[in-house]
Protein backbone atom coordinates (compact mmCIF):
# COMPACT_ATOMS: atom_id res chain seq x y z
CA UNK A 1 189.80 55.16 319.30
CA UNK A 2 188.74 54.37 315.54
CA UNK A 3 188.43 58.06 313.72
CA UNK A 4 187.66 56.33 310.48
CA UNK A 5 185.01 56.71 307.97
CA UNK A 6 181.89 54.88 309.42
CA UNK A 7 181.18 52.06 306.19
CA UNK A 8 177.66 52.23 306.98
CA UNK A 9 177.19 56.07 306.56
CA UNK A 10 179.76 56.18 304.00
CA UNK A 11 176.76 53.34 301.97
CA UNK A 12 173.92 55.14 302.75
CA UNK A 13 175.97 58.56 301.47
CA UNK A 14 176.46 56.93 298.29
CA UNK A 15 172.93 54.71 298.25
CA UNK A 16 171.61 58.65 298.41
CA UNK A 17 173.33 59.83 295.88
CA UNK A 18 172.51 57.66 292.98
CA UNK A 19 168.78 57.60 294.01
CA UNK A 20 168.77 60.83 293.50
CA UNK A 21 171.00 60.80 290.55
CA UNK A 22 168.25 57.93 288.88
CA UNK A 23 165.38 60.68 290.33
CA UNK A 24 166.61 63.72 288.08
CA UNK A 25 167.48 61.48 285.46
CA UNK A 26 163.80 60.15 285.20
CA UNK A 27 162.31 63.75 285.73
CA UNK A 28 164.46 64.87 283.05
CA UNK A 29 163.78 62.18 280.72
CA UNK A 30 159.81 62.98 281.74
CA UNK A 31 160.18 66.37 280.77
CA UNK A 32 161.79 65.87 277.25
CA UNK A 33 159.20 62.78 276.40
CA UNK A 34 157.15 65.58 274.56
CA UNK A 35 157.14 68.68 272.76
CA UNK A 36 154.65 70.62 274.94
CA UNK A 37 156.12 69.83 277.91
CA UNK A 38 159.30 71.60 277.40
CA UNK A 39 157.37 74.39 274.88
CA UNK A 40 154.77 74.78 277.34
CA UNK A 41 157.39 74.99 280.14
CA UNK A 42 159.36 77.93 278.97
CA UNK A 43 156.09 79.93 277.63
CA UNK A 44 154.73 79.71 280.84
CA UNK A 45 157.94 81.14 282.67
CA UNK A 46 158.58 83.50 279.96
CA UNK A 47 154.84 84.87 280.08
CA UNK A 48 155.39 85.34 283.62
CA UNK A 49 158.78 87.51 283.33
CA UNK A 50 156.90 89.74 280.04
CA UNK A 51 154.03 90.88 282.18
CA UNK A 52 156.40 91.24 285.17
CA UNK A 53 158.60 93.17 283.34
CA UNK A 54 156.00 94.95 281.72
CA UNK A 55 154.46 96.65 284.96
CA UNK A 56 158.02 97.32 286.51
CA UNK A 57 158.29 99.69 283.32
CA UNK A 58 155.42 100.82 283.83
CA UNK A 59 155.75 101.94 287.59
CA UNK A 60 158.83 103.36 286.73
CA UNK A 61 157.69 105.29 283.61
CA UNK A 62 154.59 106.85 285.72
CA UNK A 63 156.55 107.73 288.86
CA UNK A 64 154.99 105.06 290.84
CA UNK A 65 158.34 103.47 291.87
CA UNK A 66 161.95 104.01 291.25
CA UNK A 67 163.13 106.37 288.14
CA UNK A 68 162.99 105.27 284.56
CA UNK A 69 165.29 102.30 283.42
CA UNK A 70 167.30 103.53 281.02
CA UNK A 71 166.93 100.63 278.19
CA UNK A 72 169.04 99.70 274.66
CA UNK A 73 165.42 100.22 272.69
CA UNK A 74 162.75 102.12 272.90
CA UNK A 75 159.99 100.38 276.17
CA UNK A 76 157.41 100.24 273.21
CA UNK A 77 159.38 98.60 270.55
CA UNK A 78 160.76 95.92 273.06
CA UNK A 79 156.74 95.61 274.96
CA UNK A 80 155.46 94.84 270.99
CA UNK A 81 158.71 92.00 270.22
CA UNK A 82 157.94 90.42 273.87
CA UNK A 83 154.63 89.97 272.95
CA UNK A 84 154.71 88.69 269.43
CA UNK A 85 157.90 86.68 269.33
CA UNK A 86 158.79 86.49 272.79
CA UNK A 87 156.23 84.99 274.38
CA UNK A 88 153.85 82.86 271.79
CA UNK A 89 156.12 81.09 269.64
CA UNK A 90 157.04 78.77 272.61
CA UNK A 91 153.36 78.08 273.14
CA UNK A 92 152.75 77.65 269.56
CA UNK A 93 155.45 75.45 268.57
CA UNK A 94 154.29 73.33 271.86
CA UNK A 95 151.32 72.59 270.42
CA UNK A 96 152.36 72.05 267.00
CA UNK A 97 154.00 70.06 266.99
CA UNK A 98 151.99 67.90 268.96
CA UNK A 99 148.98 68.31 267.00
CA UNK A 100 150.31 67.89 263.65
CA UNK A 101 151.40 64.12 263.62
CA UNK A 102 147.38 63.79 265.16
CA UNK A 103 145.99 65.66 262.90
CA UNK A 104 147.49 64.23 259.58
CA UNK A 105 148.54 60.78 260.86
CA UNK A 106 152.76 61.55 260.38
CA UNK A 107 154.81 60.47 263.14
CA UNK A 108 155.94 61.75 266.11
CA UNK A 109 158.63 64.60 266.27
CA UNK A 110 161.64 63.25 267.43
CA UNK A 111 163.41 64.79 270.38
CA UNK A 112 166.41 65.68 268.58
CA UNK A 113 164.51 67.88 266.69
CA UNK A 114 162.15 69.76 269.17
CA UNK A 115 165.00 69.73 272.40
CA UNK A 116 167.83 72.08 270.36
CA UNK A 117 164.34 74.45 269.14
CA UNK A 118 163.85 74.92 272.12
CA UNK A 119 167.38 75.47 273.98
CA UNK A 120 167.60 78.18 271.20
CA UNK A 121 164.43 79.94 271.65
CA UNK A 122 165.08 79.60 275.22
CA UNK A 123 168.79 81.18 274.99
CA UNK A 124 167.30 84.08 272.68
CA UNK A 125 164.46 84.81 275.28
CA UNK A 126 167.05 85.42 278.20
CA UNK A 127 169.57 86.95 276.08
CA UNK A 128 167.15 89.69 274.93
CA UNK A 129 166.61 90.74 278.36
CA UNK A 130 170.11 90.54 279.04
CA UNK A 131 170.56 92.67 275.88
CA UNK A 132 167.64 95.51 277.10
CA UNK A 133 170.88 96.17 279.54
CA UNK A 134 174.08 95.67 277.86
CA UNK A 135 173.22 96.96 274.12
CA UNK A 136 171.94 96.30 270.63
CA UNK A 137 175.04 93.60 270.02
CA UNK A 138 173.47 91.34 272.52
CA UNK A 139 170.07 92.14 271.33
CA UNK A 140 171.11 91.18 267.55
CA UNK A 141 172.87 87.63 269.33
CA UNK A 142 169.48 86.80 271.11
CA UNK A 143 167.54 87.69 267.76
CA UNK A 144 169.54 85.57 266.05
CA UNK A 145 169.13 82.71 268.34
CA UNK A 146 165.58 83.06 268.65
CA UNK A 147 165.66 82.74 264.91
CA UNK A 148 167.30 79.40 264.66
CA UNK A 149 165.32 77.53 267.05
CA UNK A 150 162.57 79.30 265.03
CA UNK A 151 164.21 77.58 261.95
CA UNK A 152 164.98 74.59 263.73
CA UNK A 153 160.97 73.90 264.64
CA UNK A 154 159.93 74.86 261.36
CA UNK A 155 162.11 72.43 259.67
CA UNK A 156 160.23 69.73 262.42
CA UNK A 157 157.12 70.65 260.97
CA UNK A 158 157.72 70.70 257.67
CA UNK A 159 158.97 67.15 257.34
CA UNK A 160 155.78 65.98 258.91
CA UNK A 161 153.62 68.25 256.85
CA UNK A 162 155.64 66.67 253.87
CA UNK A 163 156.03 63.14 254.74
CA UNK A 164 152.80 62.49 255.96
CA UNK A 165 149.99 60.89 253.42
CA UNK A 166 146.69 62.73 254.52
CA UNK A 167 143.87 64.10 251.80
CA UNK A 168 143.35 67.29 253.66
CA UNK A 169 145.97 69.38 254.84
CA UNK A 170 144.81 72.94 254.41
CA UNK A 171 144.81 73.94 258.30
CA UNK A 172 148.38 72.87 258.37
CA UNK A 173 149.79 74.09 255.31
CA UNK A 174 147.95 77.66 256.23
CA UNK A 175 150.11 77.80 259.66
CA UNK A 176 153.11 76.56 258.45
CA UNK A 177 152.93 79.54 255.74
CA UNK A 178 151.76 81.80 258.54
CA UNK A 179 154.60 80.69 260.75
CA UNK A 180 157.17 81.98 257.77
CA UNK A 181 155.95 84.71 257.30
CA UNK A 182 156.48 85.34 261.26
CA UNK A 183 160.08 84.05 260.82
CA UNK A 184 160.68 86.71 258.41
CA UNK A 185 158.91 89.44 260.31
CA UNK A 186 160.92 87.82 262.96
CA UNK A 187 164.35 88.36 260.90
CA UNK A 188 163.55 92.18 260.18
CA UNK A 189 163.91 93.11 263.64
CA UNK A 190 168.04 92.50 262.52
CA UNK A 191 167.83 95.11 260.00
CA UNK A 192 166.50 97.58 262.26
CA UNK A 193 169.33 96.90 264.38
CA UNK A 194 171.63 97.45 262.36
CA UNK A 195 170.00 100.06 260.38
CA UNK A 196 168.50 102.07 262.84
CA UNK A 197 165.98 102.43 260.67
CA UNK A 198 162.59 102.39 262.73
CA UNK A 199 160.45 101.21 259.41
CA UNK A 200 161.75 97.61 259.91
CA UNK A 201 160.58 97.80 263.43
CA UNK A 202 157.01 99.04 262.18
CA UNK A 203 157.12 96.18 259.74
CA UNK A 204 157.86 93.80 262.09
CA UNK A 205 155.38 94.30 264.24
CA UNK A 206 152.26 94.74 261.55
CA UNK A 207 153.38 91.74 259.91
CA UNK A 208 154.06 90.08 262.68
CA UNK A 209 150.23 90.72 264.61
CA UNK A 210 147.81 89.96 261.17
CA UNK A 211 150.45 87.84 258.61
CA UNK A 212 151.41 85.36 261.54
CA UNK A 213 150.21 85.52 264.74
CA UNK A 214 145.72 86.27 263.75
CA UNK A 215 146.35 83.14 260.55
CA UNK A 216 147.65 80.71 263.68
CA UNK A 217 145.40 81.41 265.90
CA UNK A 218 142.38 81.82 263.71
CA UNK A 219 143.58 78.41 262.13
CA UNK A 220 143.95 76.76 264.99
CA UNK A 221 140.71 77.41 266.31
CA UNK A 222 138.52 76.85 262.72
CA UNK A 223 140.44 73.55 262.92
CA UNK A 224 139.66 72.27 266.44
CA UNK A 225 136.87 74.84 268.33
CA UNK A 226 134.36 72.72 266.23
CA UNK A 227 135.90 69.46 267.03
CA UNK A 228 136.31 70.31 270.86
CA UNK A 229 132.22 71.79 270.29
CA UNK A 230 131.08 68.10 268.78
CA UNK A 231 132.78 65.92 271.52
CA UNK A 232 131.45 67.49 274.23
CA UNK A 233 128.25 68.64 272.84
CA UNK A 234 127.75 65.05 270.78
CA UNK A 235 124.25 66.23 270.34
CA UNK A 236 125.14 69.71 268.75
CA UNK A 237 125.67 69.29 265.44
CA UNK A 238 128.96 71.96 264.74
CA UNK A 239 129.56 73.52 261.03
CA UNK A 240 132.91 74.59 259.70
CA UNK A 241 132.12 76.77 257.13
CA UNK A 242 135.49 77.05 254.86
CA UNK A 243 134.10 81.10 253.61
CA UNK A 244 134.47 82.51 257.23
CA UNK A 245 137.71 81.12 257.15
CA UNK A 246 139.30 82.37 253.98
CA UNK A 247 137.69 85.64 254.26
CA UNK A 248 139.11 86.13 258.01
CA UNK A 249 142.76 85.50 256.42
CA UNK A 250 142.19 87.74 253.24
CA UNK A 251 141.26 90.63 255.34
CA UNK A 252 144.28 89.82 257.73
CA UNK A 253 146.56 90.10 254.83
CA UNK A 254 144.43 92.95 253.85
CA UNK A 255 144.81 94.90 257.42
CA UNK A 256 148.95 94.46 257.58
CA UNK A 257 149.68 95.36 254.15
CA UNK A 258 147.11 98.86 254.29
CA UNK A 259 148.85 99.61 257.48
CA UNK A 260 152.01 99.19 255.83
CA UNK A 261 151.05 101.18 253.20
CA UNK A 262 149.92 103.91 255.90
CA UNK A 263 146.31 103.63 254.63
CA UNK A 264 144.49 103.19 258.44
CA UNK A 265 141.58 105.22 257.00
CA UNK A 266 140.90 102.28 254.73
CA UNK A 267 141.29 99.73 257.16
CA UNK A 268 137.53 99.19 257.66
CA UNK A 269 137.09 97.51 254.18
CA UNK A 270 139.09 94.89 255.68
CA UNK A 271 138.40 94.77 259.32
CA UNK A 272 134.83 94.96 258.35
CA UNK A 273 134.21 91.86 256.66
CA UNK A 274 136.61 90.22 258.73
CA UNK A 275 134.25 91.37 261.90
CA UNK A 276 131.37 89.70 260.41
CA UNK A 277 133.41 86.24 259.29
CA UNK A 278 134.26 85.88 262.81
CA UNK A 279 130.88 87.17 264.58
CA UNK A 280 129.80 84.55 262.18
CA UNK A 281 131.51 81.48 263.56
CA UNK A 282 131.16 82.92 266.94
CA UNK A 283 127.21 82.20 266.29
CA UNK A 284 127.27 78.39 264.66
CA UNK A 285 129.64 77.69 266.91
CA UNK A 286 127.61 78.06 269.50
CA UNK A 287 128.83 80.45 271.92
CA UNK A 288 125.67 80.03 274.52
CA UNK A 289 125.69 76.30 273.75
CA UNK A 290 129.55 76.28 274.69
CA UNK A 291 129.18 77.64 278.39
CA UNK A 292 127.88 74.51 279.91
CA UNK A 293 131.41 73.17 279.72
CA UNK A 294 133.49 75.81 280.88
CA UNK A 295 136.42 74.01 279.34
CA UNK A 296 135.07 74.26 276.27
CA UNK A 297 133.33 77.56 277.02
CA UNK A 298 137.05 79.73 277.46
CA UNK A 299 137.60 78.71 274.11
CA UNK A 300 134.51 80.10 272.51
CA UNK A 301 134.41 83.46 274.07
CA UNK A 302 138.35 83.85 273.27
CA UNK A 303 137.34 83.17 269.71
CA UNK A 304 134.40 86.02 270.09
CA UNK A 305 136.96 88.44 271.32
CA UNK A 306 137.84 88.19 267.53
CA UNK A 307 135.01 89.82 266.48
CA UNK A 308 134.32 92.64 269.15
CA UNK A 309 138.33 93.65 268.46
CA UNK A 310 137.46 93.59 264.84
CA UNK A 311 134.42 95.37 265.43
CA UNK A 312 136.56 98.12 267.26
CA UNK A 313 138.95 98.62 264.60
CA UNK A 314 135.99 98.99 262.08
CA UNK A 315 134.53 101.92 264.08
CA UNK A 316 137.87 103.46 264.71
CA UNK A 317 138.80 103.00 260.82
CA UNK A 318 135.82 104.86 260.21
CA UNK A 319 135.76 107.24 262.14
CA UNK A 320 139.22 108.05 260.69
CA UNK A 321 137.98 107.89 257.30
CA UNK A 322 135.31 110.35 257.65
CA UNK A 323 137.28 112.80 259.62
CA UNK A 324 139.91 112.63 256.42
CA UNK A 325 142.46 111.50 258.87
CA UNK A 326 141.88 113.92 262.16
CA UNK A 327 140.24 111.92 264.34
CA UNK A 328 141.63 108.82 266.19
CA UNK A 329 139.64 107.36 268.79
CA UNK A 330 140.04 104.24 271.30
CA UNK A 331 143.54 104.08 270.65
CA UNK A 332 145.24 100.76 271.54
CA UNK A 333 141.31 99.31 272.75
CA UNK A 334 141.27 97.38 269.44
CA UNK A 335 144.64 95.83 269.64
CA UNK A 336 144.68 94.84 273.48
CA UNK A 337 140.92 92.97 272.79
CA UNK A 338 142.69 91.12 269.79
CA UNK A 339 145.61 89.93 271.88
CA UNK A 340 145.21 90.10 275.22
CA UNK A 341 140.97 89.26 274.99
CA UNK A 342 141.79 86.65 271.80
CA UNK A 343 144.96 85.57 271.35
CA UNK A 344 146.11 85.10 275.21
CA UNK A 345 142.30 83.86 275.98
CA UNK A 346 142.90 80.80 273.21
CA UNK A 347 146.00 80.43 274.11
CA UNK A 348 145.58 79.70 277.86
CA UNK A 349 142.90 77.91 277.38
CA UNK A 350 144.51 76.26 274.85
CA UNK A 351 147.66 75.23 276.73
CA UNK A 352 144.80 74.21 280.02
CA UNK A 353 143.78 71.63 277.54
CA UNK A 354 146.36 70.26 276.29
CA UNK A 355 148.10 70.46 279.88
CA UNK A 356 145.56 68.41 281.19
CA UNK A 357 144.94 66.01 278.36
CA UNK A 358 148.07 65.03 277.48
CA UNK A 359 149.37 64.80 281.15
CA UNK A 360 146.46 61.93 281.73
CA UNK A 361 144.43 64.36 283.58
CA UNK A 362 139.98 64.98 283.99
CA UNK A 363 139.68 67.96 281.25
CA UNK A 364 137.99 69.42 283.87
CA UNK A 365 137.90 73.26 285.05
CA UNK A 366 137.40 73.70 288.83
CA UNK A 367 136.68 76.71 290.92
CA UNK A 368 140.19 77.98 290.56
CA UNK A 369 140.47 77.97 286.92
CA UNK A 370 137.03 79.16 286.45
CA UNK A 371 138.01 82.17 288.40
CA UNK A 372 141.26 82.28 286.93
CA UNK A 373 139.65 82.20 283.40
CA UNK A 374 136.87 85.19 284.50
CA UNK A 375 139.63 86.87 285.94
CA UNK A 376 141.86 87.60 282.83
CA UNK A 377 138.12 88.71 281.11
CA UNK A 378 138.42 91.49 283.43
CA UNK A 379 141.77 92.28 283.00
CA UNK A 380 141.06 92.59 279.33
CA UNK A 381 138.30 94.94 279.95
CA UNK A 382 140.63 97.02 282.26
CA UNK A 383 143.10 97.00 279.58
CA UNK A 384 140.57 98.04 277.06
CA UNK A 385 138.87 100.68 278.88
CA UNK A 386 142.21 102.36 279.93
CA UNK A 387 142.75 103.56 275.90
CA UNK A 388 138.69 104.31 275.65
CA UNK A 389 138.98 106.68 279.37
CA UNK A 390 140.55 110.48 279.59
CA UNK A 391 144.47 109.62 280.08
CA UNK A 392 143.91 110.80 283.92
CA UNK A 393 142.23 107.11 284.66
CA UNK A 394 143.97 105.10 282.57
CA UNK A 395 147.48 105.29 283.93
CA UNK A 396 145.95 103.32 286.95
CA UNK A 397 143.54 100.95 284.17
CA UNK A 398 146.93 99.97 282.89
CA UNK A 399 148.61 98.93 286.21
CA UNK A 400 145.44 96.91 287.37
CA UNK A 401 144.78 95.36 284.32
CA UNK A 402 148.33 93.69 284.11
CA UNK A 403 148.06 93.13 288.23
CA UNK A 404 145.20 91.49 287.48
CA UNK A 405 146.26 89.02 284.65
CA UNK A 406 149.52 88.22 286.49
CA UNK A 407 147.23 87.58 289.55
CA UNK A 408 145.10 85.18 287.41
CA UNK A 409 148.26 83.81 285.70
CA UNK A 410 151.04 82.80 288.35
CA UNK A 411 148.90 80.38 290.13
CA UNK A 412 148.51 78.79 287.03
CA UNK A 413 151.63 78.32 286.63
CA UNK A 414 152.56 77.03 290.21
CA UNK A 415 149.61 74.88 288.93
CA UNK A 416 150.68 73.01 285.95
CA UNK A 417 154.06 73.54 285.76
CA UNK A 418 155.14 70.98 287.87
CA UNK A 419 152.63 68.39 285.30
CA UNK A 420 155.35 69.02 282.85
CA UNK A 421 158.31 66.93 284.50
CA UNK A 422 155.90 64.30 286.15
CA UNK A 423 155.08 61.01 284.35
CA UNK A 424 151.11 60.71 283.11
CA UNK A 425 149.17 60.27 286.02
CA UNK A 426 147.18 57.25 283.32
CA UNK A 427 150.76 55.67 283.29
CA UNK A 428 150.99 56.24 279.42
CA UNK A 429 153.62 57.60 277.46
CA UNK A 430 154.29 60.95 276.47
């Protein structure tokens, strides 16, 4: 009897093998071909574990599961660094750096430059949760990380922002300023480590929400809300005025270095005019206009979310003011509307965008992501109304407003994230 191997099973064994050898070798090679696939990628996963982790502290802070995790830093100080420089940046630097070679005519990042940013950032984000457990030394090794792909992506910009030859490069020299400064804010989070000294956490945070995070966004959007507005409205003619713009990142400067200066009863002489810039562009952008393409629309009212959260911190400036100081109202309403109803809103829709765009896809919104997209509306006014309502009600607000958005957001992920390792459904490159 022959007990060998049988040649033919043995060839289709090893036939198997290297197909599916050349298979993840292609999908890999498809998933480094561009900078927001990878970016995009790890934002999206790393959105997913914030909110998740979010709302298990939560149930365990208010008794509605389990007993209190006992963390390395404080819930609040990590909640404010997960949300500022753990989740954006990858999002951010995704679209970046594919935007700037478009929108000054450089060339193309090279992989070797945006592939080790993001292994970094992507080391830092799992080694800070790792370091929420096992102590401040693993916290300080994530930071650090996080910090040099931060530096690493910079650097990618820059030598586009340098090299290329274009007339008009005020929208990305602003970010690329902004985007220090939030590498620096980034970098203080180390001295509070190692200092224990919780002003460098306050700094980092402030500087962090209206030095880099409102300058990007607001950038962004001056730059391409009226571009997006004219190519799908061809008949609506869209202004840019250049005022609304400078004024919104004066009074952003304005906001983080009074709250620095522990001068919130002064904040409205900032917030104020900064309320009215952005109501402003809200209007000639055409808001109403924008809602007969709701791919275009999501971007519009995440923009106006601008101006009602600047609105809010007006009134609750003050309110402050005239009390000399005793009375504090709202809250955390006017934060959560800036970046949960603004900077998440833009972002998403955003990301949707360039998602579809770039991945050869109809920049089209179905039924899904219209709901998806009216869904996280209402989980912003959840969030919102849980600081406005007695504290009874708003322990429950803050558990269905973040069941909410994760509802909205996971099946957009199970979505799209797939699109990033697939080749261009137009067969083109990138």
């Amino acid at each position: 009897m022959y007990c060998g191997i049988d040649p033919v099973n043995k060839y289709s064994a090893e036939v198997q093998s290297k197909t599916l050898t050349m298979t993840i070798s292609k999908q890999w090679n498809t998933f480094i071909a561009a900078p927001h696939r990878i970016m995009f990628f790890g934002g999206a996963l790393q959105t997913l574990v914030v909110m998740l982790w979010w709302l298990m502290e939560m149930a365990t802070r208010y008794g509605a599961a389990g007993h209190p995790i006992d963390w390395s830093i404080a819930p609040g100080a990590a909640h404010g660094y997960l949300m500022i420089y753990g989740m954006f940046p990858f999002f951010i630097f995704g679209f970046l750096m594919t935007t700037f070679p478009r929108w000054m005519n450089g060339r193309e990042i090279p992989p070797q430059r945006y592939i080790p940013a993001f292994v970094l950032l992507v080391l830092g984000a799992v080694g800070f949760y790792v370091g929420l457990l096992a102590g401040h030394n693993v916290l300080l090794v994530a930071i650090f990380s996080t910090l040099a792909g931060w530096g690493v992506a910079l650097y990618a910009l820059l030598r586009v922002l340098l090299d290329a030859q274009h007339h008009d490069k005020r929208h990305p020299q602003i970010i690329f300023i902004a985007l220090v400064m939030g590498w620096g804010s980034l970098a203080a989070h180390i001295i509070w480590l190692l200092s224990g000294n919780a002003a460098w956490q306050f700094f980092a945070t402030q500087t962090g929400l209206w030095l880099f995070l409102l300058p990007v966004f607001v950038s962004v959007a001056h730059r391409m809300i009226p571009f997006f507005t004219s190519t799908a409205l061809p008949h609506h003619l869209v202004a840019r005025p250049y005022w609304a713009w400078w004024t919104i990142l004066a009074s952003s400067v304005a906001h983080g270095l009074l709250r620095l200066a522990d001068a919130a009863s002064w904040l409205w002489l900032c917030d104020a005019p900064l309320a009215v810039a952005a109501l402003y562009l809200t209007y000639v952008w055409g808001l109403r206009r924008s809602l007969r393409v709701p791919m275009l629309g999501v971007l519009h009212i995440g923009f106006a979310w601008l101006g009602i959260a600047m609105l809010l911190f007006t009134v609750q400036s003050f309110v402050l003011f005239l009390s000399h100081g005793s009375t504090f109202i709202w809250g955390f309403a006017p934060l959560h509307a800036l970046t949960i109803g603004c900077f998440a809103t833009l972002l998403i829709g955003m990301g949707t965008r360039v998602t579809l765009g770039h991945s050869g896809l109809p920049l089209q919104a179905d039924t899904p992501i219209k709901l998806m997209f009216a869904g996280m509306q209402f989980a912003v006014l959840l969030r919102v109304l849980a600081d406005m309502l007695p504290m009874q009600a708003s322990h429950w607000l803050y558990f269905a407003a973040a069941t909410v958005w994760l509802a909205c957001f996971t099946p957009w992920v199970l979505r799209y994230l797939p699109v990033y390792w697939r080749v261009r459904a137009d067969g083109q490159a990138g």
